[in-house]
N, C-alpha and C. Protein backbone atom coordinates (compact mmCIF):
# COMPACT_ATOMS: atom_id res chain seq x y z
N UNK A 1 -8.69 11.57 -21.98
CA UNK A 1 -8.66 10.22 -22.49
C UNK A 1 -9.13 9.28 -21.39
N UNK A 2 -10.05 8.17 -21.90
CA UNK A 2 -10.87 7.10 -20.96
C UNK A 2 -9.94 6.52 -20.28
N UNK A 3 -9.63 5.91 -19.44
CA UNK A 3 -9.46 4.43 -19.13
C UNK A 3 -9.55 3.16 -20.07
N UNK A 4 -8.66 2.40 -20.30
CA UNK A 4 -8.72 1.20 -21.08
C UNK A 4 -9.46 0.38 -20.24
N UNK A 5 -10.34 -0.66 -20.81
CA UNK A 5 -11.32 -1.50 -20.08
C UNK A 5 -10.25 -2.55 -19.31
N UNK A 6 -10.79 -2.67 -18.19
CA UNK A 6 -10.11 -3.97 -17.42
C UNK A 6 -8.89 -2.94 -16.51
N UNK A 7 -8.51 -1.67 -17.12
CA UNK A 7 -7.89 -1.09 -16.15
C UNK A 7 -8.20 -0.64 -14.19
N UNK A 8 -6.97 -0.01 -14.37
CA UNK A 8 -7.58 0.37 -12.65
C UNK A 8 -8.77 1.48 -12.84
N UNK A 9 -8.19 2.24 -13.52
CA UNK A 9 -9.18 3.65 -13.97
C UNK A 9 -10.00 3.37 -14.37
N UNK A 10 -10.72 4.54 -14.49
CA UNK A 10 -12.12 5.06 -14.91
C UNK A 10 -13.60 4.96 -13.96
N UNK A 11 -14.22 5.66 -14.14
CA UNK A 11 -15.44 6.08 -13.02
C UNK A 11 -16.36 4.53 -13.24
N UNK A 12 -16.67 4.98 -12.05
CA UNK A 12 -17.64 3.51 -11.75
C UNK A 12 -19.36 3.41 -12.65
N UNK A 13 -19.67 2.25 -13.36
CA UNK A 13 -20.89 2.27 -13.80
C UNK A 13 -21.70 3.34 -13.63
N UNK A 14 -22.33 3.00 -12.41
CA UNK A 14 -22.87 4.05 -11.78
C UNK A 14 -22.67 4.47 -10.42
N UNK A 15 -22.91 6.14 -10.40
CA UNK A 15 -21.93 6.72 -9.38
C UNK A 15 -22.08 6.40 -7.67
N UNK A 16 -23.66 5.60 -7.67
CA UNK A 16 -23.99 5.27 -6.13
C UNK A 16 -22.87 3.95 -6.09
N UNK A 17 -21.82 2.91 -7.25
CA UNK A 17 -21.18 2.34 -7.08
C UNK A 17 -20.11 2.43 -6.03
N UNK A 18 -19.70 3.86 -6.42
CA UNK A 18 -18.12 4.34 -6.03
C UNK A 18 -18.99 4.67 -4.10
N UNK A 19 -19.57 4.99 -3.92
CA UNK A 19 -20.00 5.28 -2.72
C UNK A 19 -20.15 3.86 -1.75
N UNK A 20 -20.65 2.93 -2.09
CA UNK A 20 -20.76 1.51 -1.91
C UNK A 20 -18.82 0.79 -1.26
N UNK A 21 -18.27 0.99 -2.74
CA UNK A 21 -16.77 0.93 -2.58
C UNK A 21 -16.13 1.38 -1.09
N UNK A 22 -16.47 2.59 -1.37
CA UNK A 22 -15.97 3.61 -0.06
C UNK A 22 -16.58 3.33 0.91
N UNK A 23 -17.68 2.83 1.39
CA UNK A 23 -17.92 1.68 2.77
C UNK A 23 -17.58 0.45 2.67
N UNK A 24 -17.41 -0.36 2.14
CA UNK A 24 -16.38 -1.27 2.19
C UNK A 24 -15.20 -1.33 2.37
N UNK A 25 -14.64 -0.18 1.62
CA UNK A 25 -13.00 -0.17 2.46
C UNK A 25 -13.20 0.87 3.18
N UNK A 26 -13.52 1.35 3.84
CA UNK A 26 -13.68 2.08 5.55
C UNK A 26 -13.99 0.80 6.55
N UNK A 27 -14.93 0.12 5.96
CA UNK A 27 -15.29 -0.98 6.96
C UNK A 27 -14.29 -1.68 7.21
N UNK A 28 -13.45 -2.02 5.86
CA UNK A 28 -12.63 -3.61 6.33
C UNK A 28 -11.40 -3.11 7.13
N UNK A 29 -11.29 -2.03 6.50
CA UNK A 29 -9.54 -1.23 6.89
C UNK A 29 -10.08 -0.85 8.80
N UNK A 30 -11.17 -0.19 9.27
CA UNK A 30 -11.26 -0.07 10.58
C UNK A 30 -11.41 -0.72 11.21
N UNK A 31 -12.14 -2.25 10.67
CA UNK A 31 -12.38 -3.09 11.64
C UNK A 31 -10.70 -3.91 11.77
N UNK A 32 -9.78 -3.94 11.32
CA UNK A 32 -8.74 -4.08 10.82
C UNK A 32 -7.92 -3.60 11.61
N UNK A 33 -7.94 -2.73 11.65
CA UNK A 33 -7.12 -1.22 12.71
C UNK A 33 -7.72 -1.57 13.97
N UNK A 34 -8.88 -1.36 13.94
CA UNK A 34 -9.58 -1.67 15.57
C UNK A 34 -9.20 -2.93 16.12
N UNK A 35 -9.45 -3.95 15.79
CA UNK A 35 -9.42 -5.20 16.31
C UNK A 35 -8.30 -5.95 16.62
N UNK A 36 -7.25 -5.64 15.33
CA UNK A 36 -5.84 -6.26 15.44
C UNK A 36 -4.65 -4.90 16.04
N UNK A 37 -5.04 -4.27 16.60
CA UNK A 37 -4.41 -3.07 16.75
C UNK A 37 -2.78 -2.77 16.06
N UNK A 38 -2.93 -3.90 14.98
CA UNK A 38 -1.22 -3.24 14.56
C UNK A 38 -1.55 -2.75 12.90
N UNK A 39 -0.36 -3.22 11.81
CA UNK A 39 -0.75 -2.91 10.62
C UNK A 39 -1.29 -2.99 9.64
N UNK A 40 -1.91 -2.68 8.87
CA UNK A 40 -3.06 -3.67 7.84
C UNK A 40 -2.36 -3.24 6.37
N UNK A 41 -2.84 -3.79 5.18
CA UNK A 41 -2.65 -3.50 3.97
C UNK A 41 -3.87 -3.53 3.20
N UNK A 42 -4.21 -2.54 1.87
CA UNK A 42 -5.29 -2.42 1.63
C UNK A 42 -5.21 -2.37 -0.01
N UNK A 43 -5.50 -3.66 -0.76
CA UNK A 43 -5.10 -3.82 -2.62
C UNK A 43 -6.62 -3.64 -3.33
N UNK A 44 -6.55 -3.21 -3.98
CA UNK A 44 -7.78 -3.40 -4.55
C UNK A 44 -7.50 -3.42 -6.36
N UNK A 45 -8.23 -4.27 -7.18
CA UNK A 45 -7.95 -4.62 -8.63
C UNK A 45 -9.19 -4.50 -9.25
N UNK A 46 -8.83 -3.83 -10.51
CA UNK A 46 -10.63 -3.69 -11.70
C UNK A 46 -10.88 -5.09 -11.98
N UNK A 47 -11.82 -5.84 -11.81
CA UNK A 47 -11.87 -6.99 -12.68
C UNK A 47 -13.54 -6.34 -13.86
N UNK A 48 -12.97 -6.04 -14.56
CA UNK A 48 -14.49 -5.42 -15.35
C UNK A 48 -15.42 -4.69 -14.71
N UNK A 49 -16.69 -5.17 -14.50
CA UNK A 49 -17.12 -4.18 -13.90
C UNK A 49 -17.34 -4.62 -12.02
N UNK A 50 -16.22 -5.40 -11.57
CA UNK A 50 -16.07 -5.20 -10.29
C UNK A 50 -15.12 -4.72 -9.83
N UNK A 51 -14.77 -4.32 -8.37
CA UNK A 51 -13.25 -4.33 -7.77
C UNK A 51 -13.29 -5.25 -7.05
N UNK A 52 -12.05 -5.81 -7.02
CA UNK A 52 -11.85 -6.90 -5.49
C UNK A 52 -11.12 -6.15 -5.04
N UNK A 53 -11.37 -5.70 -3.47
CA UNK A 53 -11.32 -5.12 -2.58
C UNK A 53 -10.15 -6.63 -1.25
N UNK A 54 -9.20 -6.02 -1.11
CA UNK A 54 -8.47 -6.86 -0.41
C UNK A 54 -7.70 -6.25 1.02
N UNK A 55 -7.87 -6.65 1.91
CA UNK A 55 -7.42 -5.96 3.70
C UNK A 55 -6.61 -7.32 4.36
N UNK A 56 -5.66 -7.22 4.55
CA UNK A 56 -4.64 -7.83 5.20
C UNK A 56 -4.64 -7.23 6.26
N UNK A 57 -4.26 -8.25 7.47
CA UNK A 57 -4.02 -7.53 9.17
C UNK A 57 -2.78 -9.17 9.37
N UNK A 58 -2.78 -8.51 10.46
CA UNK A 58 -1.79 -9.65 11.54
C UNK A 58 -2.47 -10.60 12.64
N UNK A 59 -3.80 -10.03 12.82
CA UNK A 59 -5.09 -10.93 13.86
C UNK A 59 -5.24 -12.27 13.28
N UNK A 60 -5.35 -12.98 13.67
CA UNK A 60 -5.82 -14.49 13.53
C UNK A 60 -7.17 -14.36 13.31
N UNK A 61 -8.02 -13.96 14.16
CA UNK A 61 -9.27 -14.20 14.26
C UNK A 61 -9.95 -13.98 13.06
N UNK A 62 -10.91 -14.61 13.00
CA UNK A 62 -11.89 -14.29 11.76
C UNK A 62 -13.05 -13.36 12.45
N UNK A 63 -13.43 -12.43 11.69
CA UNK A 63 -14.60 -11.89 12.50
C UNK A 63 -15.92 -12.45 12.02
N UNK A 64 -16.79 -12.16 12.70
CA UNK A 64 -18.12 -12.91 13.17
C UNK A 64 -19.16 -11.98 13.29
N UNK A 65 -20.40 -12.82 12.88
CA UNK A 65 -21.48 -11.29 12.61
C UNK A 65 -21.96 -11.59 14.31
N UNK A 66 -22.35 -10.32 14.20
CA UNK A 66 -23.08 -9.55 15.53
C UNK A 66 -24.03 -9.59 15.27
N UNK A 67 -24.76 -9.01 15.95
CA UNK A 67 -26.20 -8.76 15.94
C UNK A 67 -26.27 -7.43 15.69
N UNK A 68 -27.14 -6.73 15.04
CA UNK A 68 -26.86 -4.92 14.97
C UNK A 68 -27.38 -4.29 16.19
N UNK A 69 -26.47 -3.18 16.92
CA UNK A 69 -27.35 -2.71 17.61
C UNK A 69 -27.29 -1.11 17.65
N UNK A 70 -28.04 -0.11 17.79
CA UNK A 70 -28.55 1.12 17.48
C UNK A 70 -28.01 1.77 18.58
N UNK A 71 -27.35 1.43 19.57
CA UNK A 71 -26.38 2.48 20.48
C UNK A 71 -25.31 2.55 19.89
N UNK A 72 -24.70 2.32 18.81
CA UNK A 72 -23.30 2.33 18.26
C UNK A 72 -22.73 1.50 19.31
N UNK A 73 -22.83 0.68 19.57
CA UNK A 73 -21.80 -0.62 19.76
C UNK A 73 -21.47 -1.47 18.87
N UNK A 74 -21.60 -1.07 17.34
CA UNK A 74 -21.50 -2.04 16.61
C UNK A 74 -22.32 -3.17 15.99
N UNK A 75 -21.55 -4.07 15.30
CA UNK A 75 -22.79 -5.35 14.86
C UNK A 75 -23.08 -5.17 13.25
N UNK A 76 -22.82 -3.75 12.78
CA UNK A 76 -23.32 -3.60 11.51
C UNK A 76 -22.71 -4.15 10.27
N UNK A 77 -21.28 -4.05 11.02
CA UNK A 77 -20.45 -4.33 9.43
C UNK A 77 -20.30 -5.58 8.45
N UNK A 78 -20.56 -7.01 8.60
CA UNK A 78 -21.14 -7.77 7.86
C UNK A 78 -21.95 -7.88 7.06
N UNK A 79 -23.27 -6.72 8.10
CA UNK A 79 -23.85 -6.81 7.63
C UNK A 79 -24.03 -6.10 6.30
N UNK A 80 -23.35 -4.76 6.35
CA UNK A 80 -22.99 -3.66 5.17
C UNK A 80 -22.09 -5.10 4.63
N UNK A 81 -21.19 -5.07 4.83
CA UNK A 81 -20.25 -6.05 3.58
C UNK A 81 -21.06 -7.07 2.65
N UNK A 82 -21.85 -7.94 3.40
CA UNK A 82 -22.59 -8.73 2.57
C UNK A 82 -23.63 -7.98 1.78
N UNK A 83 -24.33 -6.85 2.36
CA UNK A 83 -25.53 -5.98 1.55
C UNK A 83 -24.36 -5.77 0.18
N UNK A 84 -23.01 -4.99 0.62
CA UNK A 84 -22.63 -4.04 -0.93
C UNK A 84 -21.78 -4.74 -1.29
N UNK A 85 -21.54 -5.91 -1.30
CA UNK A 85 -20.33 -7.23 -2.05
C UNK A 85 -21.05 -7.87 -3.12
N UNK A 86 -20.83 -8.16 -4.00
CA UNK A 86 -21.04 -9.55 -4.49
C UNK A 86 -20.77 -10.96 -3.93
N UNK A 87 -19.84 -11.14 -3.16
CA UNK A 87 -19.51 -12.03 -2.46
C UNK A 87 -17.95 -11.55 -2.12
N UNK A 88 -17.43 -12.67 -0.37
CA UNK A 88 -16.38 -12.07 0.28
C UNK A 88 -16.13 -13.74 0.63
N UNK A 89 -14.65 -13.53 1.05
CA UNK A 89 -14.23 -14.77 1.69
C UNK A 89 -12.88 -13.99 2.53
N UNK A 90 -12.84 -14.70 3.79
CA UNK A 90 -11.16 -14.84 4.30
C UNK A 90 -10.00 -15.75 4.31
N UNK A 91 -8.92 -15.76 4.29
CA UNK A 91 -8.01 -16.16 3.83
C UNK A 91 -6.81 -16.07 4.47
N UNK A 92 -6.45 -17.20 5.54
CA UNK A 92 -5.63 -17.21 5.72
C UNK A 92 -4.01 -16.77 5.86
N UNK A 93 -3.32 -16.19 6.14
CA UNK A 93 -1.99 -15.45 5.54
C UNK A 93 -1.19 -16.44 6.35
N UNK A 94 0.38 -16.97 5.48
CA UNK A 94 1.00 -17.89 5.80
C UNK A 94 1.70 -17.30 7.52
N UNK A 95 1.67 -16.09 7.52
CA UNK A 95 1.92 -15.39 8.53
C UNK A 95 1.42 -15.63 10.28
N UNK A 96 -0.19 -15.92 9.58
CA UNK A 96 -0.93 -16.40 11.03
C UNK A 96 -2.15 -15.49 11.29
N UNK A 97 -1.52 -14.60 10.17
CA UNK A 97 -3.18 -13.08 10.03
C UNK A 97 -4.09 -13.78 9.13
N UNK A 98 -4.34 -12.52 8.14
CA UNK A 98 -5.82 -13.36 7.87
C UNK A 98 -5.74 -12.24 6.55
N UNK A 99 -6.51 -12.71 5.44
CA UNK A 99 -7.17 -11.21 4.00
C UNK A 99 -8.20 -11.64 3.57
N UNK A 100 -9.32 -10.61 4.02
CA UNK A 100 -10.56 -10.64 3.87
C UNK A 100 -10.84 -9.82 2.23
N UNK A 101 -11.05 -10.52 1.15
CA UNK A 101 -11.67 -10.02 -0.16
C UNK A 101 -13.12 -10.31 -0.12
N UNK A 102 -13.56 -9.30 -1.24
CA UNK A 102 -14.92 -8.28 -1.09
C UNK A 102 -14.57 -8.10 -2.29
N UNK A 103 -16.00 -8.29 -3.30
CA UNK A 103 -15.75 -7.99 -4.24
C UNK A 103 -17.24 -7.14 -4.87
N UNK A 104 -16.97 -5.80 -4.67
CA UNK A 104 -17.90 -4.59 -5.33
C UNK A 104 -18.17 -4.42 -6.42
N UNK A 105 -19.40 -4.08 -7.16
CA UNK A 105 -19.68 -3.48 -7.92
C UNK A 105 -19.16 -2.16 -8.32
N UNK A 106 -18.84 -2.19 -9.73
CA UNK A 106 -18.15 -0.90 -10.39
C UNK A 106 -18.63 -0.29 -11.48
């Protein structure tokens, strides 16, 4: 039996979707882990055919695009977020952290 529409379930439009998804939350959740070195939280909701993708940390900072660079030092991940988002914003937490939503294609 399917998934009811608007649910959490069911397979993504199309399947290069779900792959897209899965670098976005690797990205937000490590840069997350890396940067704020303590705990993060990671929600994500069907809105039809998107997910909003949601990463909570305890860091203040907002992160900031880099420049990319090809020794693996980084720089890329904005840039992936903005390529496989529809659009993202951060958000404040009354806490003093911050929740960065991303919202993917599904």
């Amino acid at each position: 039996m399917g998934a009811a529409p608007g649910n959490r379930g069911g397979p993504p439009a199309n399947p290069s979707n779900a792959v897209g998804v899965l670098l976005v939350v690797t990205e937000l959740v490590t840069n997350a882990l890396r940067c704020t070195g303590g705990p993060c939280a990671l929600h994500r909701e069907r809105h039809g055919d998107h997910l909003a993708i949601s990463v909570t940390d305890a860091g203040p900072c907002r992160p900031r695009p880099r420049p990319p660079h090809t020794d693996g030092t980084g720089g890329w991940g904005w840039l992936l977020i903005n390529r496989l988002t529809t659009h993202s914003r951060i958000e404040p937490t009354p806490e003093g952290g911050k929740t960065i939503c991303a919202h993917s294609p599904w």
